[in-house]
C-alpha atoms as a PDB file:
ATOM      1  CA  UNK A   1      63.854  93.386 130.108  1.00  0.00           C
ATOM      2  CA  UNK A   2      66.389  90.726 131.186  1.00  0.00           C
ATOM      3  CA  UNK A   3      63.892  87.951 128.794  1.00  0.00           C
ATOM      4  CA  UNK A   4      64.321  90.040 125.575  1.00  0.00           C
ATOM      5  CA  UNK A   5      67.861  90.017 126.170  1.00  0.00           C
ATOM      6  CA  UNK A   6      67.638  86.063 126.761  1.00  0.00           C
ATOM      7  CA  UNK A   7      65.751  85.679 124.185  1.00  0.00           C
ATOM      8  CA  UNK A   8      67.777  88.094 121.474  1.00  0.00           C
ATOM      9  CA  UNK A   9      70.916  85.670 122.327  1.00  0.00           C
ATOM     10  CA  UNK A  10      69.011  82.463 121.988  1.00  0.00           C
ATOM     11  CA  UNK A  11      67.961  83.839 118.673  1.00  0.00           C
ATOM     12  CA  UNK A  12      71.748  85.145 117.381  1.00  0.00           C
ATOM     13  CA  UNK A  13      73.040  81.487 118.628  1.00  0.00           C
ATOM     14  CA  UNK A  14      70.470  79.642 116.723  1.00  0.00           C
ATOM     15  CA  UNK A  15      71.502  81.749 113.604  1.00  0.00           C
ATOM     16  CA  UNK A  16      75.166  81.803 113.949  1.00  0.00           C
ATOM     17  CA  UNK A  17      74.933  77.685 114.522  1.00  0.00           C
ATOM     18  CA  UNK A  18      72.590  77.632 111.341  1.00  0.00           C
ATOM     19  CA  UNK A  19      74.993  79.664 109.531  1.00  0.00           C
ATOM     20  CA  UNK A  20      77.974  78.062 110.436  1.00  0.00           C
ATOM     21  CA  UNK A  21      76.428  75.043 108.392  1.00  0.00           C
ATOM     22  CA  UNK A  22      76.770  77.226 105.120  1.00  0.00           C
ATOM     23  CA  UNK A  23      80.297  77.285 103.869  1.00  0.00           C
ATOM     24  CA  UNK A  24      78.838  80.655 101.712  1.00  0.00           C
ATOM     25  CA  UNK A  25      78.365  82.750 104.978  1.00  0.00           C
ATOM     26  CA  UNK A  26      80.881  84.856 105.962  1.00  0.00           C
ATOM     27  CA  UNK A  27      80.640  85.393 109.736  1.00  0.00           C
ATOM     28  CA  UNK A  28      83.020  88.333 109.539  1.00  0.00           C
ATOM     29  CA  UNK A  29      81.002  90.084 106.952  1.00  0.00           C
ATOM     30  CA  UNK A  30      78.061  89.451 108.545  1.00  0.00           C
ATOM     31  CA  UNK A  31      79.904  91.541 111.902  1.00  0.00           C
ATOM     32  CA  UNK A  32      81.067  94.185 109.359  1.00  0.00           C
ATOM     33  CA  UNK A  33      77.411  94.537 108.121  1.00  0.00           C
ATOM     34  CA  UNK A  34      76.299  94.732 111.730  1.00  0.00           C
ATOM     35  CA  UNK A  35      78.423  97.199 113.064  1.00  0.00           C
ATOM     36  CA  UNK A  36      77.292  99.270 109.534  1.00  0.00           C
ATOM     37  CA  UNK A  37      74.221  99.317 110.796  1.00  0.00           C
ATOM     38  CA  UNK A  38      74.210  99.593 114.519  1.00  0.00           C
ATOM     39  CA  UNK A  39      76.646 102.591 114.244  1.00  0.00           C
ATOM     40  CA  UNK A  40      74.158 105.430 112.776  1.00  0.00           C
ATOM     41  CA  UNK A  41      71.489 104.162 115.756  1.00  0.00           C
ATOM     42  CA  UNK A  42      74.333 104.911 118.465  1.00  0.00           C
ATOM     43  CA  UNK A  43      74.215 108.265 117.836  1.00  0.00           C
ATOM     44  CA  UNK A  44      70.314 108.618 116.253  1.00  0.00           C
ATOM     45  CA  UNK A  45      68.940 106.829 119.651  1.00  0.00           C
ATOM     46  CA  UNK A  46      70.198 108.598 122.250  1.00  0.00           C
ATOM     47  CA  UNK A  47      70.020 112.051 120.843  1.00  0.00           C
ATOM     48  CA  UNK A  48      65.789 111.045 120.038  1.00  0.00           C
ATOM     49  CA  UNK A  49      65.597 109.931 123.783  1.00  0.00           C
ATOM     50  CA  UNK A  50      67.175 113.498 124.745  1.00  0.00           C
ATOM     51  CA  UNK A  51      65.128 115.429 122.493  1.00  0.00           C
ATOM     52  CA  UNK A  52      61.982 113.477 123.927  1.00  0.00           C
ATOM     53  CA  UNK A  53      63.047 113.953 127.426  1.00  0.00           C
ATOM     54  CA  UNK A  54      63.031 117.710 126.525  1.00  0.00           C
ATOM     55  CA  UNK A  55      59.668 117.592 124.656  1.00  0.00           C
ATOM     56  CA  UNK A  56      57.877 116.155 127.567  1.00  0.00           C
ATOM     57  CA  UNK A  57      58.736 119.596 129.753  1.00  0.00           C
ATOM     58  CA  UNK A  58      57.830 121.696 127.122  1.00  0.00           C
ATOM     59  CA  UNK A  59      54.311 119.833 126.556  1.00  0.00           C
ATOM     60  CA  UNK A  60      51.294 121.429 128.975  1.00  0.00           C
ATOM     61  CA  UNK A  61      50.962 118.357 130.992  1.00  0.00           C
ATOM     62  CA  UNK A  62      47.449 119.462 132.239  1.00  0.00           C
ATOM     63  CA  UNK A  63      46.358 119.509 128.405  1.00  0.00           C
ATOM     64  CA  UNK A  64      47.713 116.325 127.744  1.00  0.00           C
ATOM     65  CA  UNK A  65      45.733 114.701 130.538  1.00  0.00           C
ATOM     66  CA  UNK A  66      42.369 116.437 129.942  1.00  0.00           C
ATOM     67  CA  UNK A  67      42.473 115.194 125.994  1.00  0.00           C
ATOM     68  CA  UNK A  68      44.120 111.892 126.166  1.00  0.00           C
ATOM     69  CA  UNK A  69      45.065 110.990 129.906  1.00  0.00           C
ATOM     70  CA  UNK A  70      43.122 107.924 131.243  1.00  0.00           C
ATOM     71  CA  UNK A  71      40.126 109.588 132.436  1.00  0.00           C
ATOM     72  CA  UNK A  72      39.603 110.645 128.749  1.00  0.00           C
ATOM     73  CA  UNK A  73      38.308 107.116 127.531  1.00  0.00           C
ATOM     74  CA  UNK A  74      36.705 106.661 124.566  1.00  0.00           C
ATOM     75  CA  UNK A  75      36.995 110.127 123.685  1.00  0.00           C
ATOM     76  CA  UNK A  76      40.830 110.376 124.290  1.00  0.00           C
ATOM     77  CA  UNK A  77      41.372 106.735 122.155  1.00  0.00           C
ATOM     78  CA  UNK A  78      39.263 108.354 119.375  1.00  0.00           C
ATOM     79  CA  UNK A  79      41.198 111.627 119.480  1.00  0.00           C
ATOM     80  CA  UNK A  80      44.958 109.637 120.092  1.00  0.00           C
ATOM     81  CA  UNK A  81      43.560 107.362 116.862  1.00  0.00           C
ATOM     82  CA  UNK A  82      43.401 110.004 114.739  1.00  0.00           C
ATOM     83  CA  UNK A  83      46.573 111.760 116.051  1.00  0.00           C
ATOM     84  CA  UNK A  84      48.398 108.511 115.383  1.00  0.00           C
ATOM     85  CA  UNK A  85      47.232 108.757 111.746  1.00  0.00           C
ATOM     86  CA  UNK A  86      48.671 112.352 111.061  1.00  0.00           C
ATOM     87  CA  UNK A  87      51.795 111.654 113.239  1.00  0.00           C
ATOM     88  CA  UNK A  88      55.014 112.487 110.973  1.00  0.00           C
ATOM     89  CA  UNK A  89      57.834 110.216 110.282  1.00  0.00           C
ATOM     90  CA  UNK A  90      59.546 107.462 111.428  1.00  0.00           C
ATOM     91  CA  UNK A  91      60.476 106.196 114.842  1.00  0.00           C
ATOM     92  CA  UNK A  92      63.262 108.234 115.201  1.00  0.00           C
ATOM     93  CA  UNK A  93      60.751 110.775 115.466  1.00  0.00           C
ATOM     94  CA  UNK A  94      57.503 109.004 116.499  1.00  0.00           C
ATOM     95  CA  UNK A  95      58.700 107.336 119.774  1.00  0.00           C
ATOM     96  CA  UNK A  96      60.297 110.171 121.570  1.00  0.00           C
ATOM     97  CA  UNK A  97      57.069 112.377 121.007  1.00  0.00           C
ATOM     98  CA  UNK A  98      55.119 109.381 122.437  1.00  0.00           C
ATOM     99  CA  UNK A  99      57.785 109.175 125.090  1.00  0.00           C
ATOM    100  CA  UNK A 100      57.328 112.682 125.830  1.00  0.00           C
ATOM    101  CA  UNK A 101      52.904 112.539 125.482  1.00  0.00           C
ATOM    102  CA  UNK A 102      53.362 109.194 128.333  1.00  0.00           C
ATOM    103  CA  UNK A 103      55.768 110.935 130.466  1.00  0.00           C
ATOM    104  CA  UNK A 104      53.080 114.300 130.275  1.00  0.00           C
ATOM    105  CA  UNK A 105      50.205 112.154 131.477  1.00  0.00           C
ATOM    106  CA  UNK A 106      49.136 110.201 128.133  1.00  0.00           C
ATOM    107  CA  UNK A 107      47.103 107.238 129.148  1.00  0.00           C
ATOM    108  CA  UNK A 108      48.327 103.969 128.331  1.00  0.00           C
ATOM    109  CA  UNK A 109      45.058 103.091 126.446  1.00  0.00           C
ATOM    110  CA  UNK A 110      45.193 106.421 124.395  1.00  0.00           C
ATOM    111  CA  UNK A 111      48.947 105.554 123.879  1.00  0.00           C
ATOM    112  CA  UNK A 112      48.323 102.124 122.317  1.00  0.00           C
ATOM    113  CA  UNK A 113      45.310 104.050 120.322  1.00  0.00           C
ATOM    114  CA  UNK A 114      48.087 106.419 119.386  1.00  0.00           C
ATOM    115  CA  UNK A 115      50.992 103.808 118.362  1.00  0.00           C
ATOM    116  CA  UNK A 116      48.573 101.452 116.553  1.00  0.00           C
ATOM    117  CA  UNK A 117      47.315 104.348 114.327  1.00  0.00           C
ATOM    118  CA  UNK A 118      50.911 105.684 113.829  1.00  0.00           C
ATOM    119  CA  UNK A 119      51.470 102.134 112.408  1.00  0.00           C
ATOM    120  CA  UNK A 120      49.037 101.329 110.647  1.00  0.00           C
ATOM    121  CA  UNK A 121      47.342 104.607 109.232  1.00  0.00           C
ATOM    122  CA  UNK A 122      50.127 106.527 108.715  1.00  0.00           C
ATOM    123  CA  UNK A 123      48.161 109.402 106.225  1.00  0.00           C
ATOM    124  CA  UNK A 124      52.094 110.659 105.904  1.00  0.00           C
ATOM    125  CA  UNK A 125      53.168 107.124 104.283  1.00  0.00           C
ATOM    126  CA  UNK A 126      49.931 107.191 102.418  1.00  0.00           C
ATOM    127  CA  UNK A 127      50.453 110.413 100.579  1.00  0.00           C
ATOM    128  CA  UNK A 128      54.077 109.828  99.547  1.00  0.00           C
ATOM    129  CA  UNK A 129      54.129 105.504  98.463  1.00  0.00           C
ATOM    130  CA  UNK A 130      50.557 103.916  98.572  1.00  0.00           C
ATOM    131  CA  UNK A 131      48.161 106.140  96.622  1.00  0.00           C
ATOM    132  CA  UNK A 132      51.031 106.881  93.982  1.00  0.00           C
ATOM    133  CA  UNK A 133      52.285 103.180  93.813  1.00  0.00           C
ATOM    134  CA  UNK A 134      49.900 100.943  94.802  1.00  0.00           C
ATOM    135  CA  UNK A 135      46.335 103.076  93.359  1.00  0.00           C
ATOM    136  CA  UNK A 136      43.216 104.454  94.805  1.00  0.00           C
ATOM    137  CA  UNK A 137      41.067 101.145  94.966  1.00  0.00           C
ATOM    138  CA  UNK A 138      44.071  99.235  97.471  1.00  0.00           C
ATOM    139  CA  UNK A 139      44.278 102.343  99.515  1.00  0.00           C
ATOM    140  CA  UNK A 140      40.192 102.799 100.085  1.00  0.00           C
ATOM    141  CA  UNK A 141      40.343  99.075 101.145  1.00  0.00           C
ATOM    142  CA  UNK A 142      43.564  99.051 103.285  1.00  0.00           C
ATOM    143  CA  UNK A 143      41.588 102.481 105.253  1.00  0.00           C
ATOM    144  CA  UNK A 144      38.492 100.676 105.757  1.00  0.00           C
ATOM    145  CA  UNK A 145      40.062  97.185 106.851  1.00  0.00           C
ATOM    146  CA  UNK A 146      42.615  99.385 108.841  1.00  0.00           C
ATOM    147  CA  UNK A 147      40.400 102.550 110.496  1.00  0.00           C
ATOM    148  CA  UNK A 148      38.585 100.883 113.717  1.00  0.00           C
ATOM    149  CA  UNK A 149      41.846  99.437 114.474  1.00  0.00           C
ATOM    150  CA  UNK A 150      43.407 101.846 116.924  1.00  0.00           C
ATOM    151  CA  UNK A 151      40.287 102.518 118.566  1.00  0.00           C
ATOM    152  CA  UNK A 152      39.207  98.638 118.954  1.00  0.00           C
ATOM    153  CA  UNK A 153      43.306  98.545 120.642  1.00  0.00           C
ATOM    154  CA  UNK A 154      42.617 101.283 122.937  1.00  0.00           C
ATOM    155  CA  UNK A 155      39.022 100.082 123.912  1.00  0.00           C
ATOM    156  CA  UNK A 156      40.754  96.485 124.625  1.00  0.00           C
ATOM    157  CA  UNK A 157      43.877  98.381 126.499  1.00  0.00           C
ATOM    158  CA  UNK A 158      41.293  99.893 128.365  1.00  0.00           C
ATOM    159  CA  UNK A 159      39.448  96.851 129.322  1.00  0.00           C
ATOM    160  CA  UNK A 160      42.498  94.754 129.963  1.00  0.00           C
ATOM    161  CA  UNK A 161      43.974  97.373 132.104  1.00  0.00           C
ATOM    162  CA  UNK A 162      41.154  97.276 134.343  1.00  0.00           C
ATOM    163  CA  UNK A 163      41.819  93.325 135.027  1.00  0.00           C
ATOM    164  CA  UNK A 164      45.364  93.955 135.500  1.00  0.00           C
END
């Protein structure tokens, strides 16, 4: 934890030095537009976390571990790869139900199966923006370059887990 802190102020002092070079950025709008923005997440992030932390008691922990705990294996990434695909909204919503699946006995492969299909299958996202905006034919491809994704994450969780 303490490197992505390192490395988030290496990164803001690089850009602040960078933009002190440019006469046309305004370092105190740039703070104005940054505490815009944080200010919704102070409340939005810990109130998720909360409602997570309450999910995970009411979830049957003995049925989250016989479908996708890590004795589950290929079966449980298959099953958390498709879940992943139908799982609703953003990640305001998405990562304190995965919070609350990992806390009920979710195995980390089937997690990773889970988060990688959330992300990149998204049937949700699919429905509303791609097949009215982008067409049929770039959706079909998109699905078939994107479907053994998930599983080919949670098969390589799986594997790497057992070297670690």
């Amino acid at each position: 934890m303490l490197s992505a802190y390192i490395t988030l102020i290496i990164v803001l002092v690089g850009l602040a030095l960078v933009a002190q070079r440019k006469p046309e950025v305004s370092h105190k709008e740039v703070m104005s537009q940054a505490v815009d923005n944080t200010l919704p997440l102070l409340f939005r992030i810990p109130a998720a976390i909360l409602a997570g932390s309450f999910l995970a008691e009411l979830i049957p922990r003995e049925h989250i571990i016989a479908l996708l705990g890590e004795a589950s294996g290929l079966a449980g990434i298959l099953l958390a790869s498709v879940l992943g695909g139908f799982l609703p909204g953003g990640p305001m919503i998405a990562f304190p139900l995965l919070l609350a699946m990992f806390k009920a006995g979710m195995g980390t492969p089937q997690l990773i199966a889970l988060l990688t299909g959330w992300l990149l299958l998204a049937f949700h996202r699919i429905v509303a923006y791609e097949l009215p905006m982008l067409g049929t034919e770039f959706v079909r491809h998109r699905l078939l370059v994107c479907l053994p994704l998930p599983v080919i994450a949670g098969v390589a969780a799986q594997s790497v887990g057992k070297w670690l």
